[in-house]
C-alpha atoms as a PDB file:
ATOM      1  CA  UNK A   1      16.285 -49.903 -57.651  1.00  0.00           C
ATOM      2  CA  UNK A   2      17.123 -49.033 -53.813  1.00  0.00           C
ATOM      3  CA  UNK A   3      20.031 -50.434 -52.434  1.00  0.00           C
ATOM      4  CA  UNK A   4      20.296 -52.022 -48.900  1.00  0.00           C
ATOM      5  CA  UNK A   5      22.148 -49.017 -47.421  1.00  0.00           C
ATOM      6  CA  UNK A   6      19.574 -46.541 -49.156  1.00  0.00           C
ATOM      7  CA  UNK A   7      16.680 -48.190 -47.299  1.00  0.00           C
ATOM      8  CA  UNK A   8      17.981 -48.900 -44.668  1.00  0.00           C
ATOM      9  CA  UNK A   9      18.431 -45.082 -44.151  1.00  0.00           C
ATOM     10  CA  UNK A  10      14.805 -44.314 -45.614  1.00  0.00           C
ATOM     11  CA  UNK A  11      14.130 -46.182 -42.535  1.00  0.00           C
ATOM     12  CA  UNK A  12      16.093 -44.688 -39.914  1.00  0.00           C
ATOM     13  CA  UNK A  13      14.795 -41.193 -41.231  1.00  0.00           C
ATOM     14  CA  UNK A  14      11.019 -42.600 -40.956  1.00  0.00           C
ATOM     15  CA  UNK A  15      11.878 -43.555 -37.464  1.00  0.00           C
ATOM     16  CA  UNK A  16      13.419 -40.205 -36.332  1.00  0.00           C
ATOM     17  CA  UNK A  17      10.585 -38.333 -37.594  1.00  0.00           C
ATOM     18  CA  UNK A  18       7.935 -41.143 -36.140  1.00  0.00           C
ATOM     19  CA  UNK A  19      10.240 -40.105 -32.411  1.00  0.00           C
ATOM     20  CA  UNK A  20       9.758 -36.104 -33.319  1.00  0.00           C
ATOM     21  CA  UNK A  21       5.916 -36.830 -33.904  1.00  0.00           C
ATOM     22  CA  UNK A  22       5.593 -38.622 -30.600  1.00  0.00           C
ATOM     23  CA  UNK A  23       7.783 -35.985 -28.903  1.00  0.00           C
ATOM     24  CA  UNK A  24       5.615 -32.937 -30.392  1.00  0.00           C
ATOM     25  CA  UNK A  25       2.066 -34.704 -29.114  1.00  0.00           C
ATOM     26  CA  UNK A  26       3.436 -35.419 -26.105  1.00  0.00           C
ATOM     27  CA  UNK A  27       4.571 -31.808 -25.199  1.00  0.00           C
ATOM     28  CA  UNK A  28       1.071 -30.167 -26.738  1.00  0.00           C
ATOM     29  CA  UNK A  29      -0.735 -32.962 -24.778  1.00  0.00           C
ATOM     30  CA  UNK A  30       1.097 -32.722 -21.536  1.00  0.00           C
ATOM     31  CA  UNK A  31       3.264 -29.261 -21.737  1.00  0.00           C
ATOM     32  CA  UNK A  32       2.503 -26.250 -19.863  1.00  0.00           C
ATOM     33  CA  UNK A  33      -0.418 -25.045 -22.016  1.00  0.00           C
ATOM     34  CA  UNK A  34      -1.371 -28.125 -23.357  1.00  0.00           C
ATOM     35  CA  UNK A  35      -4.683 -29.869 -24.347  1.00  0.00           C
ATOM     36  CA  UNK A  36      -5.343 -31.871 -20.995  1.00  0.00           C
ATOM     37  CA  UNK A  37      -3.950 -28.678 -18.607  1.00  0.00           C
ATOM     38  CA  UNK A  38      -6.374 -26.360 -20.778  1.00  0.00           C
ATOM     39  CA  UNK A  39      -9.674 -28.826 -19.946  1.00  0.00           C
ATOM     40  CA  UNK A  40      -8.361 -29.198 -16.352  1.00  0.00           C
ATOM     41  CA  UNK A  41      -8.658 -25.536 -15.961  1.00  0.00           C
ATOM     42  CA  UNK A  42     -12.020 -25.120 -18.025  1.00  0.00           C
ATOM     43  CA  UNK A  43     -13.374 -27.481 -15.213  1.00  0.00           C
ATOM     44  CA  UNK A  44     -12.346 -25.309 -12.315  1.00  0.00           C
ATOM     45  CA  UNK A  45     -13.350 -22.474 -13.667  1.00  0.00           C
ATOM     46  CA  UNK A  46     -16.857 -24.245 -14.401  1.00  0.00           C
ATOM     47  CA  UNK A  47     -16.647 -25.137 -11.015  1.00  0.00           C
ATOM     48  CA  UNK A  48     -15.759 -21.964  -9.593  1.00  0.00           C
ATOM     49  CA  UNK A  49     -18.633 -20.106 -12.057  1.00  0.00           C
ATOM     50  CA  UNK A  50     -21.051 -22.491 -10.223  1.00  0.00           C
ATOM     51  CA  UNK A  51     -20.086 -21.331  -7.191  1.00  0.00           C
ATOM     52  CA  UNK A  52     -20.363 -17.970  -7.904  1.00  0.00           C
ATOM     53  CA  UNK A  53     -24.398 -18.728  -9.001  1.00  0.00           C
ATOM     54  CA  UNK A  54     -24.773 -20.327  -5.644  1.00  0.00           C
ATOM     55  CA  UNK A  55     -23.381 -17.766  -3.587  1.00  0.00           C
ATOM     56  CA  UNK A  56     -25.668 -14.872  -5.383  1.00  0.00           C
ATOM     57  CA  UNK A  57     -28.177 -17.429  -5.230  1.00  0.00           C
ATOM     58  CA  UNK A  58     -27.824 -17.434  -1.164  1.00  0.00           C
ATOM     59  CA  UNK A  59     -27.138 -13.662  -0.573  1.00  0.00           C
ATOM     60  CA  UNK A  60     -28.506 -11.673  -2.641  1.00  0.00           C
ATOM     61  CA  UNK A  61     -27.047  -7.797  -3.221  1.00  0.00           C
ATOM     62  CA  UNK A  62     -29.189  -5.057  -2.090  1.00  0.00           C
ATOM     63  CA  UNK A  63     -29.199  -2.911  -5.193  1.00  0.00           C
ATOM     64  CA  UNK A  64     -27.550   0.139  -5.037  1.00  0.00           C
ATOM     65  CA  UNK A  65     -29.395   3.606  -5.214  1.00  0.00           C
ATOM     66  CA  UNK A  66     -28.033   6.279  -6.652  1.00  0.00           C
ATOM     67  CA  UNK A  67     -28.386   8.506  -3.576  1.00  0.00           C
ATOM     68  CA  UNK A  68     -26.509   5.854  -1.688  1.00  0.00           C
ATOM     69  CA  UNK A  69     -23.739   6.673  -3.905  1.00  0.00           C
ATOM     70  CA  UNK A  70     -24.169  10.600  -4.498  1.00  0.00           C
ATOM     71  CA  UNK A  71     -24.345  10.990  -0.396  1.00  0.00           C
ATOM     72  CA  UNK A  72     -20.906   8.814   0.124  1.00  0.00           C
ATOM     73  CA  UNK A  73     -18.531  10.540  -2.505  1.00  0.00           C
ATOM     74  CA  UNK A  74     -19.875  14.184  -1.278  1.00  0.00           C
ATOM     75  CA  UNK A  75     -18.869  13.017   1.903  1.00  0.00           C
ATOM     76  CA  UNK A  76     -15.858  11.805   1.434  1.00  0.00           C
ATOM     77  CA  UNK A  77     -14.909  14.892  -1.157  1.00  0.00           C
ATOM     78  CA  UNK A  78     -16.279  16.936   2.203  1.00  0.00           C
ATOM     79  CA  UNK A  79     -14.035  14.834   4.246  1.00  0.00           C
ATOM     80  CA  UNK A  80     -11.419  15.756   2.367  1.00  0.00           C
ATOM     81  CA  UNK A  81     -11.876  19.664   2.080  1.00  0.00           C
ATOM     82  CA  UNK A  82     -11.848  19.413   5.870  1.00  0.00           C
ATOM     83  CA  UNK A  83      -8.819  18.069   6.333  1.00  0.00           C
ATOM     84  CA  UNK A  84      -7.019  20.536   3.957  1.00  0.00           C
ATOM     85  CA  UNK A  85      -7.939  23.179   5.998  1.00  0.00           C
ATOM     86  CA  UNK A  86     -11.736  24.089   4.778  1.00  0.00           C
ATOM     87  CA  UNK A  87     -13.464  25.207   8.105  1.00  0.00           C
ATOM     88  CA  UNK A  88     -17.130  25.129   6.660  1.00  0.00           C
ATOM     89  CA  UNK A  89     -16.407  21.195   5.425  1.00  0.00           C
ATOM     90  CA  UNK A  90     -14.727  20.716   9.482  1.00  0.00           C
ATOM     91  CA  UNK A  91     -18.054  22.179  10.754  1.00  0.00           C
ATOM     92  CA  UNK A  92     -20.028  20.198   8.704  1.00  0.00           C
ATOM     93  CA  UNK A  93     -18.001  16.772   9.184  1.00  0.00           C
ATOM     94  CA  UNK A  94     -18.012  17.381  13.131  1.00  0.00           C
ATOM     95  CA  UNK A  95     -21.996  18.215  13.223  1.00  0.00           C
ATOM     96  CA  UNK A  96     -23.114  15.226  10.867  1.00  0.00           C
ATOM     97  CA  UNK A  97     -20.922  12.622  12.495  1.00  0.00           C
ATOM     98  CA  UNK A  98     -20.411  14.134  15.964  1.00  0.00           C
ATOM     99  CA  UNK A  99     -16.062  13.624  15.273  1.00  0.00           C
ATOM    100  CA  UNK A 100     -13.306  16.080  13.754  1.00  0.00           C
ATOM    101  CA  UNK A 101     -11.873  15.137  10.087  1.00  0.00           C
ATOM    102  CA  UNK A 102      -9.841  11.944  10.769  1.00  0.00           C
ATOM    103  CA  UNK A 103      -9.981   8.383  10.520  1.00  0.00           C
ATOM    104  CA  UNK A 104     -12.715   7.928  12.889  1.00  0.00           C
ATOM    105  CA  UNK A 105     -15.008   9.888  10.673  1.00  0.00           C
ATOM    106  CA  UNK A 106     -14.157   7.918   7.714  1.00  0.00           C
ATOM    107  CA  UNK A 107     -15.079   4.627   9.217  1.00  0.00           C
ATOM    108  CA  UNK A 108     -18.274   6.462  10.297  1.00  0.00           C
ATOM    109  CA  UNK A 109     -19.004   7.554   6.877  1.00  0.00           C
ATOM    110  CA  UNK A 110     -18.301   4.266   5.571  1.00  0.00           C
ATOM    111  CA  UNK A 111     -20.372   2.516   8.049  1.00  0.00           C
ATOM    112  CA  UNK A 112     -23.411   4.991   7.321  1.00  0.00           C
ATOM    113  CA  UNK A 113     -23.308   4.195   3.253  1.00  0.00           C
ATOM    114  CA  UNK A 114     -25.511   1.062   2.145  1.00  0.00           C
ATOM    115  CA  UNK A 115     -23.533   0.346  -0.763  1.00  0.00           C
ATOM    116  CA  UNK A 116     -21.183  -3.150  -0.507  1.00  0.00           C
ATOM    117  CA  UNK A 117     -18.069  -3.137   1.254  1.00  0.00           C
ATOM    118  CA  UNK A 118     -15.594  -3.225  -1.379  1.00  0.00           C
ATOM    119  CA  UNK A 119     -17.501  -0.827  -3.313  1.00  0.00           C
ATOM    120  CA  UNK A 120     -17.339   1.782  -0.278  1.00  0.00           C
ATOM    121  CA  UNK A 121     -13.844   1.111   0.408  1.00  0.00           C
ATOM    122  CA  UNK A 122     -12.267   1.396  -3.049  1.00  0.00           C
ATOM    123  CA  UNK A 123     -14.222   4.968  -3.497  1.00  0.00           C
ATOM    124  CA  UNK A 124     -12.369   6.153  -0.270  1.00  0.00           C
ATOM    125  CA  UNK A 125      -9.355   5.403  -1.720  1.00  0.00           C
ATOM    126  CA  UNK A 126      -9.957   6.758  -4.850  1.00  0.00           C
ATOM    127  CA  UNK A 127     -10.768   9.808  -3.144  1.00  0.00           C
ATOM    128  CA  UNK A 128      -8.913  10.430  -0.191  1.00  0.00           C
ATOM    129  CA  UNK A 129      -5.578   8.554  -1.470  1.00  0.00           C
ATOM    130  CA  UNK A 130      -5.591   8.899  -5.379  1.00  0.00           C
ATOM    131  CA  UNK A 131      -3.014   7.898  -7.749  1.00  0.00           C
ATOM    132  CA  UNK A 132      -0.128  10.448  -6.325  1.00  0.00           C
ATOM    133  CA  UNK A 133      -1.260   9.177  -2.674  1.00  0.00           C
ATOM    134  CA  UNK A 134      -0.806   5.512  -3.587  1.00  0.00           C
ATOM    135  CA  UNK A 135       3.034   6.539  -4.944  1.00  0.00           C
ATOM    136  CA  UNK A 136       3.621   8.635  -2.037  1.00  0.00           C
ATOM    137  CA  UNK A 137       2.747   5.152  -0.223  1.00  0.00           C
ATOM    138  CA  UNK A 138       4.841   3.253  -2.293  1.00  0.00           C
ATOM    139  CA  UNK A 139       8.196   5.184  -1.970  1.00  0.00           C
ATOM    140  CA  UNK A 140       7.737   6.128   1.621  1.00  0.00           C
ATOM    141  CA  UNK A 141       7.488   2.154   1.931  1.00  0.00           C
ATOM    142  CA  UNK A 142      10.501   1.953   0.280  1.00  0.00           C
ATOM    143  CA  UNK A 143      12.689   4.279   2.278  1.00  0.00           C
ATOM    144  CA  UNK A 144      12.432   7.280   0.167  1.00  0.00           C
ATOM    145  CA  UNK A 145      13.093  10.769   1.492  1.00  0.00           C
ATOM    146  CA  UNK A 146       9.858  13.598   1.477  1.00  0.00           C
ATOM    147  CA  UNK A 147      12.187  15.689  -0.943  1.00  0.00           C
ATOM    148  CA  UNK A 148      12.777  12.616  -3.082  1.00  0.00           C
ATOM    149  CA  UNK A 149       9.174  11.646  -2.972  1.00  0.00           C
ATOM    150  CA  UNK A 150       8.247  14.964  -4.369  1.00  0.00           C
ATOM    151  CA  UNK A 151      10.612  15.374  -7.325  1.00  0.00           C
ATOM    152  CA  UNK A 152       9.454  11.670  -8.389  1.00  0.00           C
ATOM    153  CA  UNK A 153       5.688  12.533  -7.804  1.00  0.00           C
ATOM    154  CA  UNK A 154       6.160  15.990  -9.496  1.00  0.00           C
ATOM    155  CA  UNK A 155       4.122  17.867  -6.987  1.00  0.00           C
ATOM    156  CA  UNK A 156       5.952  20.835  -4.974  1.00  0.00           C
ATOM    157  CA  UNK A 157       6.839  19.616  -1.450  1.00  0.00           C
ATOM    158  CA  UNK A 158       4.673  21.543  -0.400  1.00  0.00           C
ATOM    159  CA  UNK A 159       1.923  19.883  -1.506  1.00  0.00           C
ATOM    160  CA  UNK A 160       3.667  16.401  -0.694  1.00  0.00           C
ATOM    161  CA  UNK A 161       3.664  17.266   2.837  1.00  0.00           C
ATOM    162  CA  UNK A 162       0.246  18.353   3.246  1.00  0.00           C
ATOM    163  CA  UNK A 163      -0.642  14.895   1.300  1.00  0.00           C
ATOM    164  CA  UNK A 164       1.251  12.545   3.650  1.00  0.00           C
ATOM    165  CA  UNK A 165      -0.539  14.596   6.358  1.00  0.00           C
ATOM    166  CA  UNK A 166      -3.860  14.130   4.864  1.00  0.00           C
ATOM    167  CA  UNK A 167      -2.590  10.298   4.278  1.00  0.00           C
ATOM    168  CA  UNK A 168      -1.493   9.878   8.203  1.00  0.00           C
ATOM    169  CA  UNK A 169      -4.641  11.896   9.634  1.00  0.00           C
ATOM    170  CA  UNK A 170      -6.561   8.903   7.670  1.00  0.00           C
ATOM    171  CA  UNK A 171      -4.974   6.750   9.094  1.00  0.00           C
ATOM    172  CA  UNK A 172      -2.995   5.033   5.409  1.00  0.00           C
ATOM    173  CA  UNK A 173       0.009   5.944   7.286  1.00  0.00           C
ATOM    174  CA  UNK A 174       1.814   5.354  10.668  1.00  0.00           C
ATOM    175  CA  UNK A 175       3.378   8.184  12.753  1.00  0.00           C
ATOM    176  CA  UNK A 176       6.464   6.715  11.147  1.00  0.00           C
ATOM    177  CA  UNK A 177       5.099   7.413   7.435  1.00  0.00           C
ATOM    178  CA  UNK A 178       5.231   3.503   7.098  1.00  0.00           C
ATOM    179  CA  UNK A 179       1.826   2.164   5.460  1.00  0.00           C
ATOM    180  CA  UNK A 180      -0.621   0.546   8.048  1.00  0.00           C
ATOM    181  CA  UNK A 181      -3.124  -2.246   6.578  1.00  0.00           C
ATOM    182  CA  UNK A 182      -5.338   0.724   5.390  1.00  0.00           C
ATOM    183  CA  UNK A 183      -2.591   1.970   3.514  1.00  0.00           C
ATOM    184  CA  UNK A 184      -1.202  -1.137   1.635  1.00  0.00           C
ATOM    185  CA  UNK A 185      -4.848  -2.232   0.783  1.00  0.00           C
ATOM    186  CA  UNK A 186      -5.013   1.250  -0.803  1.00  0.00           C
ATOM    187  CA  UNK A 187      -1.806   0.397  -2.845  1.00  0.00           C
ATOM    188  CA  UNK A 188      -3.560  -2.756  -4.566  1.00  0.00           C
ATOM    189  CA  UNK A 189      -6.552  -0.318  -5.474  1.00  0.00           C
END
């Protein structure tokens, strides 16, 4: 037969464990990933998914042709040649869009493609920045030195050079080799 002290602590072991029960619902209920923040965000995501369907609803995308897209990348890969020197590519840059290589005759190349905005901008700067660009960017942001930059980058600093050229002629850098909006837009790319 159980004693008085031996239920007495039955009990006060049922009660702590009751309290750790309580305290374990209450933190998957109401913690940080809990039940109720987990339906709270299923509903504005719903609500932002609706959204979505009423905006495509209202403006629909012109679809995008595949000559749309051919016509912008060979310019921009013509843009590019010009810049680096290519004097058939400057000829053909200045006849097409009556302006030498620069960043005048990117925005008119941009403006001429039908394709959507973000869709024209993020092939520029896949093309005409690049993944070494956006570093170069990055470390010239940060105070970095040319020679620096190019030991980091691996290229010969030779090549760095002529790419922060190519990067300020485009206007992705200042005349300070600081990153204009152009340029730190290219850096979330």
């Amino acid at each position: 037969m159980i004693g008085g002290e031996e239920l007495e602590l039955v009990w006060t072991i049922n009660v702590i464990l009751m309290a750790f029960v309580v305290v374990l619902l209450a933190v998957m209920l109401w913690g940080r990933s809990g039940i109720l923040r987990q339906r709270k965000l299923e509903k504005e995501i719903e609500e932002l998914r609706n959204k979505l369907v009423e905006y495509a609803k209202a403006k629909p995308v012109a679809p995008m042709s595949g000559s749309d897209l051919y016509e912008l990348v060979k310019d921009l890969e013509t843009l590019r040649s010009a810049i680096a020197g290519a004097k058939i590519c400057q000829r053909t840059i200045l006849k097409k869009y009556k302006t030498r290589p620069g960043a005048e005759a990117l925005e008119k190349i941009l403006a001429r493609s039908k394709l959507p905005e973000p869709v024209k901008q993020r092939l520029a700067d896949e093309f005409l920045v690049g993944e070494a660009g956006r570093e170069i960017i990055r470390l010239l942001d940060r105070g970095e030195t040319i020679e620096r930059i190019s030991a980091e980058v691996g290229m010969p600093l030779i090549v760095t050079k002529s790419q922060i050229t190519r990067l300020q002629i485009l206007g992705y850098l200042d005349g300070r080799l600081k990153p204009t909006e152009k340029g730190r837009r290219a850096l979330q790319a």
